[in-house]
Protein backbone atom coordinates (compact mmCIF):
# COMPACT_ATOMS: atom_id res chain seq x y z
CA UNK A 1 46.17 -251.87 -8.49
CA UNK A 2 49.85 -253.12 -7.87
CA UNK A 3 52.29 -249.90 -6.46
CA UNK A 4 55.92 -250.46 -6.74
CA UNK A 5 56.51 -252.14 -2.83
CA UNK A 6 54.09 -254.89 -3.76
CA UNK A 7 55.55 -255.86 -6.96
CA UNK A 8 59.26 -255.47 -5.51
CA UNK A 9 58.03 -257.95 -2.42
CA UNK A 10 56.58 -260.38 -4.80
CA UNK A 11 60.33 -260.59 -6.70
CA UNK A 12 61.67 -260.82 -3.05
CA UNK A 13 59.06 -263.61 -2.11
CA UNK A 14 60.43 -265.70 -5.08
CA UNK A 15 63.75 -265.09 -4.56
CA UNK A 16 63.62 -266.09 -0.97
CA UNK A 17 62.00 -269.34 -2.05
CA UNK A 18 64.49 -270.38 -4.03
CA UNK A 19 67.08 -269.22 -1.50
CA UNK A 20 65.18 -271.69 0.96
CA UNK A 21 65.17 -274.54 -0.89
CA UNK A 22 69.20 -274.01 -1.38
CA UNK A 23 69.24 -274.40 2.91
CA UNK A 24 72.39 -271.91 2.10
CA UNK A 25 73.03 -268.64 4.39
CA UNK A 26 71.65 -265.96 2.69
CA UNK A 27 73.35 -262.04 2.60
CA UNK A 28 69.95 -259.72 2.25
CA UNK A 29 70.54 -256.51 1.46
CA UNK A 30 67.27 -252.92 1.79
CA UNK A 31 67.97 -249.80 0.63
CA UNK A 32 66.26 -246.54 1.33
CA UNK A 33 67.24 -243.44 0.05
CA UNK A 34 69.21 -242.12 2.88
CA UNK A 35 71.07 -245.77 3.79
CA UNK A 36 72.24 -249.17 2.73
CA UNK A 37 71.77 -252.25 5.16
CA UNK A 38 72.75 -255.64 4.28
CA UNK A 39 73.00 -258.78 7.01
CA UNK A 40 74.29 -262.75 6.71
CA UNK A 41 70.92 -264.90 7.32
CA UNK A 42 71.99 -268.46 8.98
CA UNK A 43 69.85 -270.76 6.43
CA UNK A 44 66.88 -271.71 8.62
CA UNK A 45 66.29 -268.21 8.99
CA UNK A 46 66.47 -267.71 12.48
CA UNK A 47 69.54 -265.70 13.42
CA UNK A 48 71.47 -262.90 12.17
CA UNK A 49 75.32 -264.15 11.77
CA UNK A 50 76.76 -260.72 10.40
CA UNK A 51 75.44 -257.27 9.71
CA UNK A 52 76.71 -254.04 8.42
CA UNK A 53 74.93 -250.77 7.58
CA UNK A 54 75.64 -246.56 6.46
CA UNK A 55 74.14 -246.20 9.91
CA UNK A 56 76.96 -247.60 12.09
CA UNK A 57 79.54 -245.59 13.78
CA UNK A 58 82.71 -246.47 11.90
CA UNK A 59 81.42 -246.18 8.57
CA UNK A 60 79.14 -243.30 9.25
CA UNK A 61 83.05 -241.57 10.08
CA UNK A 62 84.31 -243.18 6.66
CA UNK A 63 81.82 -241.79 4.21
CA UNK A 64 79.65 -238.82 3.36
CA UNK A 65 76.76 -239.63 2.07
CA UNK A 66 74.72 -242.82 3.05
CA UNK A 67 72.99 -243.25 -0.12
CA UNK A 68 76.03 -243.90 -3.22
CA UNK A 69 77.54 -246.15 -4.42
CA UNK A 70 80.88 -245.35 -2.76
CA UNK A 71 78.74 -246.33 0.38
CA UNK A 72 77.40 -249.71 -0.71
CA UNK A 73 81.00 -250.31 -1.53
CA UNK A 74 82.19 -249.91 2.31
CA UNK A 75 79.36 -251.70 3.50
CA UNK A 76 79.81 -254.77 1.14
CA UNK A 77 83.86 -254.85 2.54
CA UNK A 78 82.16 -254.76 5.82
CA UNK A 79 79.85 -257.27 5.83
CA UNK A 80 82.18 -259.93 4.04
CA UNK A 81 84.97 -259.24 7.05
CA UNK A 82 82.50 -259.59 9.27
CA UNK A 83 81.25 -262.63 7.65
CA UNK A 84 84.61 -264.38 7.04
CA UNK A 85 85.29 -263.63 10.85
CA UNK A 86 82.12 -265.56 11.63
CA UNK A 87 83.62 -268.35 9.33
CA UNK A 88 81.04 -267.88 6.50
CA UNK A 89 82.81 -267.99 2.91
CA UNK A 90 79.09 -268.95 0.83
CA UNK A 91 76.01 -267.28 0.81
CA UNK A 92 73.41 -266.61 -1.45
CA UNK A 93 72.57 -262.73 -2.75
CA UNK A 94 69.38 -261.93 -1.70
CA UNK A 95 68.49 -258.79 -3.76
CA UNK A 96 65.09 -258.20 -1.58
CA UNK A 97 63.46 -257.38 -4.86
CA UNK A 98 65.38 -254.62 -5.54
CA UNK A 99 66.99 -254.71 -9.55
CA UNK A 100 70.81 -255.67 -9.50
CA UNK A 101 72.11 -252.27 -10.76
CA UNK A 102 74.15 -249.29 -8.90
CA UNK A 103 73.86 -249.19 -5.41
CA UNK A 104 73.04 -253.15 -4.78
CA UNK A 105 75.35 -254.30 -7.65
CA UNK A 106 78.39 -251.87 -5.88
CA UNK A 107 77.61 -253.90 -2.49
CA UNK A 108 77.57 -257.47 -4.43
CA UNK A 109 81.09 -256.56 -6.33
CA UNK A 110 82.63 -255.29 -3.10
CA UNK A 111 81.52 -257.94 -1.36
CA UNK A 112 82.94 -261.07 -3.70
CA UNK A 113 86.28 -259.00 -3.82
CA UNK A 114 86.47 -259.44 -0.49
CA UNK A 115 85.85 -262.77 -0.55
CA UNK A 116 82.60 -263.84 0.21
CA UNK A 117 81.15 -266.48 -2.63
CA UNK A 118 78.15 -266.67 -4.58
């Protein structure tokens, strides 16, 4: 019997595989209930180039709750300033399974409007 991780790490799986085959950066974003964590994948996979998440100490001061929307939003700014600073403008969303809708899709938007691409 398949239980919701499995199926979500399947979508992931093929997503990622795709991703690969692109040899683009990828921006990979997990959510739990309590936090949102997202993080700029150089495109071989092997180091982190930017990161943001509910959990560090500047935006933990900047919002209230670690699981809205409001906080995707100020981790999506995040990560694309961080990213931009790195000298990353294109990546590819990697979902991690997850269904592009509230918390994810708030991340995405804030993130293109502060300009990463994809």
């Amino acid at each position: 019997m398949k239980n919701k991780r499995t199926v979500r790490l399947r979508r992931a799986g093929k997503t990622r595989a795709k991703i690969r085959e692109l040899h683009v950066d990828r921006l990979c974003v997990y959510r739990t209930p309590r936090h949102i964590y997202a993080q700029v994948i150089s495109a071989d996979g092997n180091r982190v180039l930017a990161s943001a998440s509910t959990i560090e100490k500047e935006i933990r001061g900047a919002i209230k709750h670690g699981g809205n929307a409001e906080a995707a939003k100020v981790v999506g700014k995040r990560v694309a300033e961080k990213a931009k600073s790195a000298g990353i403008t294109r990546v590819a969303f990697d979902r991690s399974g997850f269904k592009y809708h509230g918390r994810i899709q708030a991340l995405a938007n804030a993130a293109r409007e502060n300009g990463l691409k994809f």
